[in-house]
PDB file of N, CA and C in Angstrom:
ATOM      1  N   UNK A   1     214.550  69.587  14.253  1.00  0.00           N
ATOM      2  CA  UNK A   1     215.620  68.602  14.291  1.00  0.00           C
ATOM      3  C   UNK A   1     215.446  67.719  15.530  1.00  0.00           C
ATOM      4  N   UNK A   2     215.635  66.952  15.409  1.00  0.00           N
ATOM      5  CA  UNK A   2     215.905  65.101  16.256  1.00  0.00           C
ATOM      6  C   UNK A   2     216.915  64.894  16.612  1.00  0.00           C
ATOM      7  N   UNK A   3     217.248  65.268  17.874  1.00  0.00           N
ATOM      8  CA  UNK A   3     218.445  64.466  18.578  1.00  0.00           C
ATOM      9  C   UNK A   3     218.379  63.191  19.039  1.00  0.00           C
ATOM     10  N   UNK A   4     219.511  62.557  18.609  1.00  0.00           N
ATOM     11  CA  UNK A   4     219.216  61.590  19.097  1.00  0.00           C
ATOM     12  C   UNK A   4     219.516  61.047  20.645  1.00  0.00           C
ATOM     13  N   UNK A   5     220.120  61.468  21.418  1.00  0.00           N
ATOM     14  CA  UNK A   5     219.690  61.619  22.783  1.00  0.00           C
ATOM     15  C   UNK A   5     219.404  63.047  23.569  1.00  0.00           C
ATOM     16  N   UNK A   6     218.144  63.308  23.126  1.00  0.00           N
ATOM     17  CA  UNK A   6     217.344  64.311  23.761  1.00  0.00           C
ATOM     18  C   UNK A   6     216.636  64.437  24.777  1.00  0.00           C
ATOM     19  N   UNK A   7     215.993  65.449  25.543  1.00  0.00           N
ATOM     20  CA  UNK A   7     215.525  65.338  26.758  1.00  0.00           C
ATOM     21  C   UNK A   7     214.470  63.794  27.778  1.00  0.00           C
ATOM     22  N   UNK A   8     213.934  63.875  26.334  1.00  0.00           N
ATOM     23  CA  UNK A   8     212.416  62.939  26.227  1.00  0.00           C
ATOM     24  C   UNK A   8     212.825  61.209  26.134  1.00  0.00           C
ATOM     25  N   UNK A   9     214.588  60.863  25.801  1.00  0.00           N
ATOM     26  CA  UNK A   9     215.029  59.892  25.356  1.00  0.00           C
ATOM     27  C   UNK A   9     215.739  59.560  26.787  1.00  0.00           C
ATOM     28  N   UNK A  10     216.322  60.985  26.795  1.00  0.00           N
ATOM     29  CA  UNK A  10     216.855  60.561  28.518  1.00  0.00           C
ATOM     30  C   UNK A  10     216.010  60.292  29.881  1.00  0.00           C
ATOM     31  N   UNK A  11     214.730  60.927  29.617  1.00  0.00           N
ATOM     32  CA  UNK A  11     214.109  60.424  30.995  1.00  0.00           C
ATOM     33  C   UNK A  11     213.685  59.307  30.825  1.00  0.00           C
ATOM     34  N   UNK A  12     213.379  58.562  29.468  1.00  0.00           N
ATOM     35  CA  UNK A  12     212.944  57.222  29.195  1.00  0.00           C
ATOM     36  C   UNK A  12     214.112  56.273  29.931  1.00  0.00           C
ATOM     37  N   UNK A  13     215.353  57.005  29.956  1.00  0.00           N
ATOM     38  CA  UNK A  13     215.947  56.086  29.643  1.00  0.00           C
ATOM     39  C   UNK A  13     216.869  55.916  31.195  1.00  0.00           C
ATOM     40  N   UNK A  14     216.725  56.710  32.265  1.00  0.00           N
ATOM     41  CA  UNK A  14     216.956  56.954  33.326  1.00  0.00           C
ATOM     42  C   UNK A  14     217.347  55.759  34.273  1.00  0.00           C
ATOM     43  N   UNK A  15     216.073  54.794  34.444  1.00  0.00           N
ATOM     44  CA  UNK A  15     216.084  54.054  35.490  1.00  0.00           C
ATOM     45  C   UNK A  15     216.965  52.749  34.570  1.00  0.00           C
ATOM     46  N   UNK A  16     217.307  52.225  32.952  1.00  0.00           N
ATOM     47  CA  UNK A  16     218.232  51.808  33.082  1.00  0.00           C
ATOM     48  C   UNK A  16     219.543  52.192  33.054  1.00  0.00           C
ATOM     49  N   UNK A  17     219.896  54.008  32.810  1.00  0.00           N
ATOM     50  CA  UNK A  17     220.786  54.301  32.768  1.00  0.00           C
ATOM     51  C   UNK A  17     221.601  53.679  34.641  1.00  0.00           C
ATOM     52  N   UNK A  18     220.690  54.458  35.028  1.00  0.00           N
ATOM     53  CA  UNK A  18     221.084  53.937  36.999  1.00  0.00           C
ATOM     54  C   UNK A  18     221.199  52.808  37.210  1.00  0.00           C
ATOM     55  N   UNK A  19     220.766  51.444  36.616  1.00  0.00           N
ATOM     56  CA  UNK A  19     221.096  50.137  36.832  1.00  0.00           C
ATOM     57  C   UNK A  19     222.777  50.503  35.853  1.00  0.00           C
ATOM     58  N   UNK A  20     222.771  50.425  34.575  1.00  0.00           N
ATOM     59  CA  UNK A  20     223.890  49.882  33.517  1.00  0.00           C
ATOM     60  C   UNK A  20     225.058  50.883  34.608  1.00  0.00           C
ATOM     61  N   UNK A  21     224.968  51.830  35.274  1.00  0.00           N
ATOM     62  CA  UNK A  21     226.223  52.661  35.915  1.00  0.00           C
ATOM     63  C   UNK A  21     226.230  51.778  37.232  1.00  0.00           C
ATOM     64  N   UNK A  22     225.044  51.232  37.407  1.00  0.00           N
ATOM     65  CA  UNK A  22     225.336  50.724  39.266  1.00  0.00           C
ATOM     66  C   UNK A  22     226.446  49.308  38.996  1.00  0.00           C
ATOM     67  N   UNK A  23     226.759  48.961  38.192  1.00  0.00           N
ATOM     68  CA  UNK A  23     227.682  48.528  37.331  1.00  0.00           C
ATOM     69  C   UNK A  23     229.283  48.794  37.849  1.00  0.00           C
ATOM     70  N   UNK A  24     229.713  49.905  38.374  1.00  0.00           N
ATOM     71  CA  UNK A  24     230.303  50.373  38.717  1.00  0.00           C
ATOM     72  C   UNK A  24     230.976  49.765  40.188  1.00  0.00           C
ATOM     73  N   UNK A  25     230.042  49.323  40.838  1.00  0.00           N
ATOM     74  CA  UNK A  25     230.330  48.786  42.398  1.00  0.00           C
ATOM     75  C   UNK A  25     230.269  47.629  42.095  1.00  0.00           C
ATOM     76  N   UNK A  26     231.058  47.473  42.987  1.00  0.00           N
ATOM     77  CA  UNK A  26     231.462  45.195  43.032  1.00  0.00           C
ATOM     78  C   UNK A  26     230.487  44.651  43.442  1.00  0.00           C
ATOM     79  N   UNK A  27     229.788  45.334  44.597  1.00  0.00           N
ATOM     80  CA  UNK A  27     228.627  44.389  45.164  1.00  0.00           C
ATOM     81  C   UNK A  27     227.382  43.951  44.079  1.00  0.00           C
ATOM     82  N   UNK A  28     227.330  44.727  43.493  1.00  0.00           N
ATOM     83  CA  UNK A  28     226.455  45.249  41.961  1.00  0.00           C
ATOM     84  C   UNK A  28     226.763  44.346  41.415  1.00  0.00           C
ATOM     85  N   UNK A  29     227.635  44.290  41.078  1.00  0.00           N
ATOM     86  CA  UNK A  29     228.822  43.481  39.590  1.00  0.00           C
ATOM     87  C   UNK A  29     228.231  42.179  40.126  1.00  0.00           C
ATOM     88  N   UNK A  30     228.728  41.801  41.736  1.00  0.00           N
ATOM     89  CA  UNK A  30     228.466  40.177  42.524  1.00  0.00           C
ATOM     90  C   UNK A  30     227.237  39.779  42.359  1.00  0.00           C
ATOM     91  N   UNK A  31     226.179  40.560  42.435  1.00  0.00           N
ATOM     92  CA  UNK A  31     225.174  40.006  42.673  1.00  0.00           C
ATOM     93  C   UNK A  31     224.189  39.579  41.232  1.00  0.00           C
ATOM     94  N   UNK A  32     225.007  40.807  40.242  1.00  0.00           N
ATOM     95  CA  UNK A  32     224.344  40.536  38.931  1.00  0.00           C
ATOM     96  C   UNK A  32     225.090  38.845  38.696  1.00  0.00           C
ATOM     97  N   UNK A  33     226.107  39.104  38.979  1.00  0.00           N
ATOM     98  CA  UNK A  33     226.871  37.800  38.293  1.00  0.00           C
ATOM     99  C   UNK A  33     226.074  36.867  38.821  1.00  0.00           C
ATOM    100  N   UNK A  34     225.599  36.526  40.134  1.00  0.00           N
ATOM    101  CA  UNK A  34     224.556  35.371  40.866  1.00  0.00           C
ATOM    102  C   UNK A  34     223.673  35.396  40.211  1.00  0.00           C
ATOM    103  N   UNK A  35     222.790  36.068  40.138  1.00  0.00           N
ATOM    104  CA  UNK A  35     220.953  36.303  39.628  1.00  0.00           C
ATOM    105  C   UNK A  35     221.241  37.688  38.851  1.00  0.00           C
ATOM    106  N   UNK A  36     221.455  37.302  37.607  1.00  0.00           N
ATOM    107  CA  UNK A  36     221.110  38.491  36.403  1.00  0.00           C
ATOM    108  C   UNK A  36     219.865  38.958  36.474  1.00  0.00           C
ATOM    109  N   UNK A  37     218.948  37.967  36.960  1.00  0.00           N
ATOM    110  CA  UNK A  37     217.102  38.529  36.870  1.00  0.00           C
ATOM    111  C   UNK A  37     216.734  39.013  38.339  1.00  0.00           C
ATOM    112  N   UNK A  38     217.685  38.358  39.136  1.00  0.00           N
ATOM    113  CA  UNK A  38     216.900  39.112  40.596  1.00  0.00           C
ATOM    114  C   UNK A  38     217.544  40.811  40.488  1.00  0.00           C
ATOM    115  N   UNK A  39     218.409  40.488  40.160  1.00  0.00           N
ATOM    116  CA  UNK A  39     219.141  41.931  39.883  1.00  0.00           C
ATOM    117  C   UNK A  39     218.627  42.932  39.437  1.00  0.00           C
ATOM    118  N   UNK A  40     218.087  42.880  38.546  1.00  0.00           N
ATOM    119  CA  UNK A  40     217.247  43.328  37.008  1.00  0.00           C
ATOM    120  C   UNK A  40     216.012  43.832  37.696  1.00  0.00           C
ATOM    121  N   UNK A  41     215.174  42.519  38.037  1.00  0.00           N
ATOM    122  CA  UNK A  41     214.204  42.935  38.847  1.00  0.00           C
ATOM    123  C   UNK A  41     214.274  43.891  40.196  1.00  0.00           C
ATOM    124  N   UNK A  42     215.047  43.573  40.601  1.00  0.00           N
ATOM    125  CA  UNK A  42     215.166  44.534  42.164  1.00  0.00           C
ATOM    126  C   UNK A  42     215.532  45.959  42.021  1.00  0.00           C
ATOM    127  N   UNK A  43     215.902  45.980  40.987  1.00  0.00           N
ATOM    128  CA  UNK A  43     216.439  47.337  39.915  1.00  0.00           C
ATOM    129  C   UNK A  43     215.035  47.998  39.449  1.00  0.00           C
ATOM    130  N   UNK A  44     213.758  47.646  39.315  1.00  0.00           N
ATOM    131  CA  UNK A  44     212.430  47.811  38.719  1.00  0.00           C
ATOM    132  C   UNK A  44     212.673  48.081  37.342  1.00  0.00           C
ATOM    133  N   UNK A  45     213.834  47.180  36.388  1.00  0.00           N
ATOM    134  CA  UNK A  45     213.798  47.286  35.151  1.00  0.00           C
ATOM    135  C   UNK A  45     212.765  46.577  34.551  1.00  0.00           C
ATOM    136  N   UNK A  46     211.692  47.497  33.524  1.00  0.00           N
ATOM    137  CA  UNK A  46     211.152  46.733  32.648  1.00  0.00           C
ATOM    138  C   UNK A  46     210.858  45.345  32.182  1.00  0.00           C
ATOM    139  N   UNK A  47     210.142  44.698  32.062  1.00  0.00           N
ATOM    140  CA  UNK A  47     210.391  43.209  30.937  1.00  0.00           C
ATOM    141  C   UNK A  47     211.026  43.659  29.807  1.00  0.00           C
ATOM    142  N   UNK A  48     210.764  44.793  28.865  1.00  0.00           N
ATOM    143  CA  UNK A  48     211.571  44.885  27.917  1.00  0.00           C
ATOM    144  C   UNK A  48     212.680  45.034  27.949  1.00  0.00           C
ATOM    145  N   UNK A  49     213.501  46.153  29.226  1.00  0.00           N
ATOM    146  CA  UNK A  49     214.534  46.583  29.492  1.00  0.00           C
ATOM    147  C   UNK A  49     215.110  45.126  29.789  1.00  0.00           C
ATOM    148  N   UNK A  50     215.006  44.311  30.387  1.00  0.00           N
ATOM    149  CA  UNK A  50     215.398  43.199  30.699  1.00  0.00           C
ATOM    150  C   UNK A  50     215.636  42.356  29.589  1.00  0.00           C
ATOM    151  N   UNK A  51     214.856  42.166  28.856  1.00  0.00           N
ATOM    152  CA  UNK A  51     215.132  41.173  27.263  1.00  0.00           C
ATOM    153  C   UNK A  51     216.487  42.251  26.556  1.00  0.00           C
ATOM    154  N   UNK A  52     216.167  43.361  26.966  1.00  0.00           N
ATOM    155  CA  UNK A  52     217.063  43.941  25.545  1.00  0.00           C
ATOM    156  C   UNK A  52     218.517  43.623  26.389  1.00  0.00           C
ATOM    157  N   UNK A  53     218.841  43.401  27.885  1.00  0.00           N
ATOM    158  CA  UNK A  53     219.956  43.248  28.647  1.00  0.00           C
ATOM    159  C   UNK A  53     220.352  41.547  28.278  1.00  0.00           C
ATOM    160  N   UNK A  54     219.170  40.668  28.629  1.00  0.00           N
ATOM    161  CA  UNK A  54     219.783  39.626  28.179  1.00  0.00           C
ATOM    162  C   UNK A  54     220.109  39.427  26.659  1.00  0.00           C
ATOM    163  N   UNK A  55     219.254  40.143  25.491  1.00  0.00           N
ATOM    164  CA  UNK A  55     219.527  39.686  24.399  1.00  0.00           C
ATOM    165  C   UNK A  55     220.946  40.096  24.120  1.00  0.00           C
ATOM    166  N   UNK A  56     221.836  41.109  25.051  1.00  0.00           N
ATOM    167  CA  UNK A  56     222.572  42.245  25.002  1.00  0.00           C
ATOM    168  C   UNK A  56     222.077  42.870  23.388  1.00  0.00           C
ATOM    169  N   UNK A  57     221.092  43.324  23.346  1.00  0.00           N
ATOM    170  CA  UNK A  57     220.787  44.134  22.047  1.00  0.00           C
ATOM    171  C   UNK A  57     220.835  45.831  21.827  1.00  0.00           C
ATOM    172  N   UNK A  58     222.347  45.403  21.655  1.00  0.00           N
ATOM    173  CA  UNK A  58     223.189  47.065  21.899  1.00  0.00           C
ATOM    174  C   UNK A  58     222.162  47.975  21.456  1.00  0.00           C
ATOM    175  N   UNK A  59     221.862  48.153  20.338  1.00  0.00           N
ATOM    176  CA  UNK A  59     220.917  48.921  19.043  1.00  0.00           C
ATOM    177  C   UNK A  59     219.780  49.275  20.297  1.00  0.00           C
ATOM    178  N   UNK A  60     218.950  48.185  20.456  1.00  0.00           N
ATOM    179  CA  UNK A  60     217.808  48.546  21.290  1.00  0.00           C
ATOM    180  C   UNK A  60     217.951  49.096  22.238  1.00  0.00           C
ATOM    181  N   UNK A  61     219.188  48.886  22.751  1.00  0.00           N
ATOM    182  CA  UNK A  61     219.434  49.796  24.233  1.00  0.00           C
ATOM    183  C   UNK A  61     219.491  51.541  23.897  1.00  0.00           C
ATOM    184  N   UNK A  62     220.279  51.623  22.979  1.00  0.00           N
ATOM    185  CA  UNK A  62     221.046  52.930  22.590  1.00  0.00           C
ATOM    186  C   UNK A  62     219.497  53.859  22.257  1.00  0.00           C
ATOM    187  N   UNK A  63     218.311  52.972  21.097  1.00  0.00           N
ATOM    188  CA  UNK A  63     217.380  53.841  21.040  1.00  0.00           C
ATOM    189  C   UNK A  63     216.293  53.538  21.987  1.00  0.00           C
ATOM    190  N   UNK A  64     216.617  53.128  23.223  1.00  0.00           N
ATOM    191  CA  UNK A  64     215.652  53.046  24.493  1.00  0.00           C
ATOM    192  C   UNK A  64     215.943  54.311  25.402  1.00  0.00           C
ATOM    193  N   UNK A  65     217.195  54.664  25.282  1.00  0.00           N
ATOM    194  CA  UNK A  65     217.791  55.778  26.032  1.00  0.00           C
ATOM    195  C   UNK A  65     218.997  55.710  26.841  1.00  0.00           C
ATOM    196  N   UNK A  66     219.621  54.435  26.578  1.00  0.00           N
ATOM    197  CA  UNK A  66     220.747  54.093  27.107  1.00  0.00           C
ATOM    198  C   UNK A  66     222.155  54.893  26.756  1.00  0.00           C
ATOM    199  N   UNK A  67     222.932  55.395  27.883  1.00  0.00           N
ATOM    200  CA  UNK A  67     224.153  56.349  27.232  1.00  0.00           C
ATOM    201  C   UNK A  67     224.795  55.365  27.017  1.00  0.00           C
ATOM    202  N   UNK A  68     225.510  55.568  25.979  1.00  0.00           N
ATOM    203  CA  UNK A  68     226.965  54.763  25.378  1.00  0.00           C
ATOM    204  C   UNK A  68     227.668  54.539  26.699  1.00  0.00           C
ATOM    205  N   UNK A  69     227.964  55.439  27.634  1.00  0.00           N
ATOM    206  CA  UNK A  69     229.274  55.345  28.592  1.00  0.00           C
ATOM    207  C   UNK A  69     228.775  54.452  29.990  1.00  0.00           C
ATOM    208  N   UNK A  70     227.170  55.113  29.564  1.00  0.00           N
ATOM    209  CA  UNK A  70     226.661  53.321  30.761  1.00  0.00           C
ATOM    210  C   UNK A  70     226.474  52.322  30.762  1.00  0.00           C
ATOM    211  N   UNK A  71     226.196  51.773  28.901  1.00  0.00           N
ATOM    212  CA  UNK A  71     226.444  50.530  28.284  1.00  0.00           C
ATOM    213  C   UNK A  71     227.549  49.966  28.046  1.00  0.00           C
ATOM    214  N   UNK A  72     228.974  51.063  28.345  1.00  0.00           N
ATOM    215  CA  UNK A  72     230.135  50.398  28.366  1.00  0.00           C
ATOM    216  C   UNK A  72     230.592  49.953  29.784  1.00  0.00           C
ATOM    217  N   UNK A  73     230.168  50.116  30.806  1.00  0.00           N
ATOM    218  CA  UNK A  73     230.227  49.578  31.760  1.00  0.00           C
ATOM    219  C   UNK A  73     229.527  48.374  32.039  1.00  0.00           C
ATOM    220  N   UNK A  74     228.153  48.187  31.649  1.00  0.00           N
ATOM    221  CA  UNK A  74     227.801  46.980  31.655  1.00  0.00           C
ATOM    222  C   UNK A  74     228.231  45.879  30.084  1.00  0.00           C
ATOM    223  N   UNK A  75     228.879  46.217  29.608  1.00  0.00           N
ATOM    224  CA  UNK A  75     229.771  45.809  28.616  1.00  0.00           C
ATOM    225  C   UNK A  75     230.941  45.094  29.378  1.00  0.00           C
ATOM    226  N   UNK A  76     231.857  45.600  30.410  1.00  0.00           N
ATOM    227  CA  UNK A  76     232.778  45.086  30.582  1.00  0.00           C
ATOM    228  C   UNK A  76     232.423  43.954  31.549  1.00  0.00           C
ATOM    229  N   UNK A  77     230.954  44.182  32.018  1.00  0.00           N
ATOM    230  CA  UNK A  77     230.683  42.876  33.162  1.00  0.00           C
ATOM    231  C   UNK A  77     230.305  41.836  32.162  1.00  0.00           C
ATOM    232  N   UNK A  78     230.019  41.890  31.105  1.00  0.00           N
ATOM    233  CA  UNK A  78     229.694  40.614  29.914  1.00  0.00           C
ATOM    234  C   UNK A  78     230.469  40.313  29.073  1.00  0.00           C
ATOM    235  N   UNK A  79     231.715  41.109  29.413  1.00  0.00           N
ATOM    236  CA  UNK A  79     233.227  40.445  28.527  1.00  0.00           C
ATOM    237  C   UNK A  79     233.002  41.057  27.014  1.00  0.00           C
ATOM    238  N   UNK A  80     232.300  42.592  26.916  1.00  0.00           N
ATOM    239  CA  UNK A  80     232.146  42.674  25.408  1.00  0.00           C
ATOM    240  C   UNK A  80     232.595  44.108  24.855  1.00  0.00           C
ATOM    241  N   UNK A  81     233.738  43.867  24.050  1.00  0.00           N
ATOM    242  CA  UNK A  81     235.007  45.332  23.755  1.00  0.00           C
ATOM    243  C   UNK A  81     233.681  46.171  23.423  1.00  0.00           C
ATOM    244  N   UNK A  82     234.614  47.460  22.861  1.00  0.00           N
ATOM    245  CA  UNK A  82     233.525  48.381  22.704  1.00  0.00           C
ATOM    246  C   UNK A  82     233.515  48.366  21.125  1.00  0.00           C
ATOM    247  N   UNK A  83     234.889  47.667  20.077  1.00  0.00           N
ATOM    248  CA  UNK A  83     234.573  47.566  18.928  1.00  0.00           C
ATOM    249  C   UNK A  83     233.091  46.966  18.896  1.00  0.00           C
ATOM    250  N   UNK A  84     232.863  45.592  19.742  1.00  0.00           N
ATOM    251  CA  UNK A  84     231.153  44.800  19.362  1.00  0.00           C
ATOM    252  C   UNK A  84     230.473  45.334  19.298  1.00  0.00           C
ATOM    253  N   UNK A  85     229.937  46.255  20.187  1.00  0.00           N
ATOM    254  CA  UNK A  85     229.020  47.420  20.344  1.00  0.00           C
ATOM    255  C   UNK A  85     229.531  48.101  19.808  1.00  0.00           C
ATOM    256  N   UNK A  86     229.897  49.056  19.127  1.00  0.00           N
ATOM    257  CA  UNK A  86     229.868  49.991  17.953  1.00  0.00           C
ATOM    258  C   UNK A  86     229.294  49.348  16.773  1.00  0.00           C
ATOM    259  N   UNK A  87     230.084  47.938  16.597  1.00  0.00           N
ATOM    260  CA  UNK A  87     229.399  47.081  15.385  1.00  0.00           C
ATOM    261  C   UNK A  87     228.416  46.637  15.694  1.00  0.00           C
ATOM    262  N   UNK A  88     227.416  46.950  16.515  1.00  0.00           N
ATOM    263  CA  UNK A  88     226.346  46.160  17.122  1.00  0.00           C
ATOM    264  C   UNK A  88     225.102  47.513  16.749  1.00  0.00           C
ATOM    265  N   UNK A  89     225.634  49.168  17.045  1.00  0.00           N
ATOM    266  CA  UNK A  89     224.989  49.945  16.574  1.00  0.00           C
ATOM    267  C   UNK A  89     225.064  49.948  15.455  1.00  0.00           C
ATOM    268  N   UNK A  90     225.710  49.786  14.590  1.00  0.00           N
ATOM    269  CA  UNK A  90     225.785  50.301  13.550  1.00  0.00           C
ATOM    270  C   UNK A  90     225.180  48.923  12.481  1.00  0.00           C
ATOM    271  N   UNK A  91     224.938  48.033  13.211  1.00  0.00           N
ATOM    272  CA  UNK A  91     224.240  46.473  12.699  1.00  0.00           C
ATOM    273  C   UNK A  91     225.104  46.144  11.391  1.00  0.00           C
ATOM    274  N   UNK A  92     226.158  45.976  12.043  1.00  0.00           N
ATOM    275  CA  UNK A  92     227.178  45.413  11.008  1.00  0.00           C
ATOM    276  C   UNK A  92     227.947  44.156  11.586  1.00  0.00           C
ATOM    277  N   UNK A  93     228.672  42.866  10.809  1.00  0.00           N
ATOM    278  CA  UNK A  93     228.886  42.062  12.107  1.00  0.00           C
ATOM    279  C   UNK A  93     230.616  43.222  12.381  1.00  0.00           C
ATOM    280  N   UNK A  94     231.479  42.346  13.345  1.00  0.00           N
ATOM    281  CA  UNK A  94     232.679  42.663  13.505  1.00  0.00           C
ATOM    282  C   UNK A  94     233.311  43.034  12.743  1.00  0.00           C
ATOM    283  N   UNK A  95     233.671  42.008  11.901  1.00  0.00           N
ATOM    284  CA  UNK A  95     234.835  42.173  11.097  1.00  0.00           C
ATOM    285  C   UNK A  95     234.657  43.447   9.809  1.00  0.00           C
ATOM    286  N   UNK A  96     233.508  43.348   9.232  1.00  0.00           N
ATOM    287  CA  UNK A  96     232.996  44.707   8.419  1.00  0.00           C
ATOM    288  C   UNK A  96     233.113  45.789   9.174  1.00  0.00           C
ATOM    289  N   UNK A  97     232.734  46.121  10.863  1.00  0.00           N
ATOM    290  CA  UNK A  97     233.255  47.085  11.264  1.00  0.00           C
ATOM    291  C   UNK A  97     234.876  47.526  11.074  1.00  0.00           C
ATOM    292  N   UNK A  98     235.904  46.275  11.705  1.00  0.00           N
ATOM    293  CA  UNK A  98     237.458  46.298  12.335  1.00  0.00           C
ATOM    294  C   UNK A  98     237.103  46.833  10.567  1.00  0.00           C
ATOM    295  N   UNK A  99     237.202  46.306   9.491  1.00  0.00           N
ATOM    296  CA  UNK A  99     237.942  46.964   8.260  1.00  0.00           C
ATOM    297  C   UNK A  99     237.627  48.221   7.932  1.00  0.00           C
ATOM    298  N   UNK A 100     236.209  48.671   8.512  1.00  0.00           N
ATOM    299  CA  UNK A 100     236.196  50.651   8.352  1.00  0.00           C
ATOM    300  C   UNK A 100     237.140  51.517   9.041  1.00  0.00           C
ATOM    301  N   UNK A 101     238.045  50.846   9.966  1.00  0.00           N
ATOM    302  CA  UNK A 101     238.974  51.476  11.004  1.00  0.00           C
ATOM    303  C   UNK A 101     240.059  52.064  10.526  1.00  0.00           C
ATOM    304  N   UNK A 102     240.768  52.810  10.874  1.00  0.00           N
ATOM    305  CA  UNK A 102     242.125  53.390   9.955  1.00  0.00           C
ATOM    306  C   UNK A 102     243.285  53.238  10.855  1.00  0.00           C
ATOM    307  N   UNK A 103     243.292  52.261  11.810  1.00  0.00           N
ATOM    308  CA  UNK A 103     244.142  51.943  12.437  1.00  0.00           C
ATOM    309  C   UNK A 103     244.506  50.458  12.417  1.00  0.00           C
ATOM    310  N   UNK A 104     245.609  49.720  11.073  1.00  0.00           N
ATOM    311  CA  UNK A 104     245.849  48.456  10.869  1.00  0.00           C
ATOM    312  C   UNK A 104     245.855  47.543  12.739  1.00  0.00           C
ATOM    313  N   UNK A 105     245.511  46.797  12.216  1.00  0.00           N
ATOM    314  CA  UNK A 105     245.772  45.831  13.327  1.00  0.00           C
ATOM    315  C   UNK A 105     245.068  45.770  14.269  1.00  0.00           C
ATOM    316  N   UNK A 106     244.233  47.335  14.757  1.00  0.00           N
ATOM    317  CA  UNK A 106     243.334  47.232  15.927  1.00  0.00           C
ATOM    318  C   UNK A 106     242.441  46.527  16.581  1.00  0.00           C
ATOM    319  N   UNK A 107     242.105  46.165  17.209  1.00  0.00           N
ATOM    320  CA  UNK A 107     240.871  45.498  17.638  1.00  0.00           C
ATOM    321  C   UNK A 107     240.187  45.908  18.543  1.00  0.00           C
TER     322      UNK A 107
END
């Protein structure tokens, strides 16, 4: 059996897990907001890791090794709920997600 975040997924996925949490501190937050790429870079993220941040390509992050709870932090520095990203894993747009929900009205 295949987990899907397993040992081998998490060490892949380490050095952007430690950027998407450094997320967490303002100075972090400030400086991404100035230079998204000096940031990125000074971070020693990938070229890929970097495209999949600017494309914000939830999906690619999640099977790069990204935890959900560190992509929701760098989620809130790009203004993006966590319904998008759920509908973003699950490659559905929004609104086909909000109607699988069992809670009228939610968003």
């Amino acid at each position: 059996m295949k987990y899907v975040f397993d040992l081998e997924r998490s060490a892949k996925g380490l050095r952007i897990n430690r950027f998407l949490h450094s997320m967490t501190v303002p100075a972090v937050r400030e400086r991404y907001a100035h230079d998204p790429e000096g940031a990125m870079t000074e971070a020693g993220l990938t070229t890929d890791e970097m495209r999949m941040l600017r494309d914000l390509d939830w999906h690619a992050l999640m099977q790069h090794g990204a935890s959900f709870f560190c992509l929701e932090k760098f989620a809130r520095v790009r203004g993006v709920s966590n319904p998008e990203i759920v509908a973003a894993f699950r490659r559905e747009p929004l609104d086909a997600f909000l109607a699988t929900r069992k809670v009228p009205g939610a968003r």
